[in-house]
Protein backbone atom coordinates (compact mmCIF):
# COMPACT_ATOMS: atom_id res chain seq x y z
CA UNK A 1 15.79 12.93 21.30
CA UNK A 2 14.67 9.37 22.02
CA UNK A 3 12.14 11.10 24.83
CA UNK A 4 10.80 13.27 22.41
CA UNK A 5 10.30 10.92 19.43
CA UNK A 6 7.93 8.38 22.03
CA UNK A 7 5.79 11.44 23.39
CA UNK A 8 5.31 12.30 20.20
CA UNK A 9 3.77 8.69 18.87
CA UNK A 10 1.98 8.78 21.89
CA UNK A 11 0.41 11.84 20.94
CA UNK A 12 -0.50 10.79 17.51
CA UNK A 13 -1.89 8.17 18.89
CA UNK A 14 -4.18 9.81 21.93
CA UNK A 15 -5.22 12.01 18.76
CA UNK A 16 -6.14 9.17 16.70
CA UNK A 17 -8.17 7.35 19.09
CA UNK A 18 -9.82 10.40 20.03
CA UNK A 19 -11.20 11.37 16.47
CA UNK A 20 -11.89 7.50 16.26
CA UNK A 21 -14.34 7.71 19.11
CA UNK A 22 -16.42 10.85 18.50
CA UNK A 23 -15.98 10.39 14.69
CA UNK A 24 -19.96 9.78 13.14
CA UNK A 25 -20.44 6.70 10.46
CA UNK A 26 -19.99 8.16 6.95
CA UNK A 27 -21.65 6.66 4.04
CA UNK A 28 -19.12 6.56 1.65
CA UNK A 29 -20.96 6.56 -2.07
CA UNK A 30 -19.66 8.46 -4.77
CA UNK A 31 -22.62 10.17 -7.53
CA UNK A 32 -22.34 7.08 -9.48
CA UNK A 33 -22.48 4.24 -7.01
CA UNK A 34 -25.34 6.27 -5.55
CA UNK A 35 -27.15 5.85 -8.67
CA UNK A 36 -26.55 2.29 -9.10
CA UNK A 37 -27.21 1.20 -6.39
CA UNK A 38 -30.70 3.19 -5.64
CA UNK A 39 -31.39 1.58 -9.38
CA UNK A 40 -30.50 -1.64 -8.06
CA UNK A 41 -33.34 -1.06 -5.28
CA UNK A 42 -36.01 0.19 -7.04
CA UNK A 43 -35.94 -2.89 -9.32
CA UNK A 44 -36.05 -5.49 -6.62
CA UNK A 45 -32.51 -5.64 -5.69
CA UNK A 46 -31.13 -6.18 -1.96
CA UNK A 47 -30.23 -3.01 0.66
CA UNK A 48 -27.35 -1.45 -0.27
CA UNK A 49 -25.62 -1.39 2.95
CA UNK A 50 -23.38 -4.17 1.43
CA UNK A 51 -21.97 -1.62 -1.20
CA UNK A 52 -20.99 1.20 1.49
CA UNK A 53 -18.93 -1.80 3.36
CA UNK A 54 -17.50 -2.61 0.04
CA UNK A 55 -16.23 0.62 -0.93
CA UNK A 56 -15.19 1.23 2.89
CA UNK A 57 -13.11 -1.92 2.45
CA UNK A 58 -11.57 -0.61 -0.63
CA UNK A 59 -10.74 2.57 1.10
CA UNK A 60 -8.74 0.95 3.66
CA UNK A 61 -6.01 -0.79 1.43
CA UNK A 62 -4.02 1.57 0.14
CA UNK A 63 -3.64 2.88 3.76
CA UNK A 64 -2.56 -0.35 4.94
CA UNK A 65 -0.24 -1.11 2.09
CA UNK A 66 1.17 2.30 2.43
CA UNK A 67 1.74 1.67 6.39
CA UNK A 68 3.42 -1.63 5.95
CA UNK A 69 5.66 -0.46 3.42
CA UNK A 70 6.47 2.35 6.18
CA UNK A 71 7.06 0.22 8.62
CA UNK A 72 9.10 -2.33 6.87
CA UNK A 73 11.30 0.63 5.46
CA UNK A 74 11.48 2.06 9.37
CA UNK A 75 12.52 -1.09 10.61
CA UNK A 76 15.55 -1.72 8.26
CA UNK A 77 16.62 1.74 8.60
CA UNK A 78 16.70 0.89 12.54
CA UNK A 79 18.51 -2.34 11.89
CA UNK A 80 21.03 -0.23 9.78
CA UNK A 81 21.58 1.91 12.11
CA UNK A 82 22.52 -0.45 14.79
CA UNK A 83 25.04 -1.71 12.73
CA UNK A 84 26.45 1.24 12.24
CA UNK A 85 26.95 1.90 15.45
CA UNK A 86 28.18 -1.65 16.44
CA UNK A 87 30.81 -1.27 13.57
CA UNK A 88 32.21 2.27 15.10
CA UNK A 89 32.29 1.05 18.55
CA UNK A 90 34.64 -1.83 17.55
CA UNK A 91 36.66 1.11 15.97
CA UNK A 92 37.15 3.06 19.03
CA UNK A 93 37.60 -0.36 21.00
């Protein structure tokens, strides 16, 4: 079980680095920032490179809050079931 569980992560992992590398930049505007920020150019404003990092940015949180709170809920579930397992050995013993 415990074999099959680590090929596994390693597999989502090989996968993951994989689409990382031959994955193409994506300009991540909705209509609206679109808009604005074109707007923002034709009156003078500054390239709107900035806003696509921005947004990028934004993207990412929610996947790393959602990834820490799985991790943090894996690891106590680990913990918990070491002591479970601690506490039924001293039964047999």
């Amino acid at each position: 079980m415990k074999n099959f569980v680590v090929r596994s992560v390693v597999l989502a992992l090989v996968v993951m680095v994989i689409t990382a590398l031959i994955a193409e930049p994506a300009a991540a505007q909705c209509a609206m920032c679109k808009a604005s920020s074109e707007a923002n150019l034709k009156t003078g404003g500054g390239d709107p490179r900035g806003l696509n990092a921005g947004i990028l940015y934004m993207l990412v949180m929610p996947y790393l809050l959602v990834a820490g709170i799985g991790y943090w809920w894996w690891s106590n579930r680990k913990k918990e079931h070491q002591e479970v397992s601690e506490l039924s050995e001293e039964d047999f013993a």
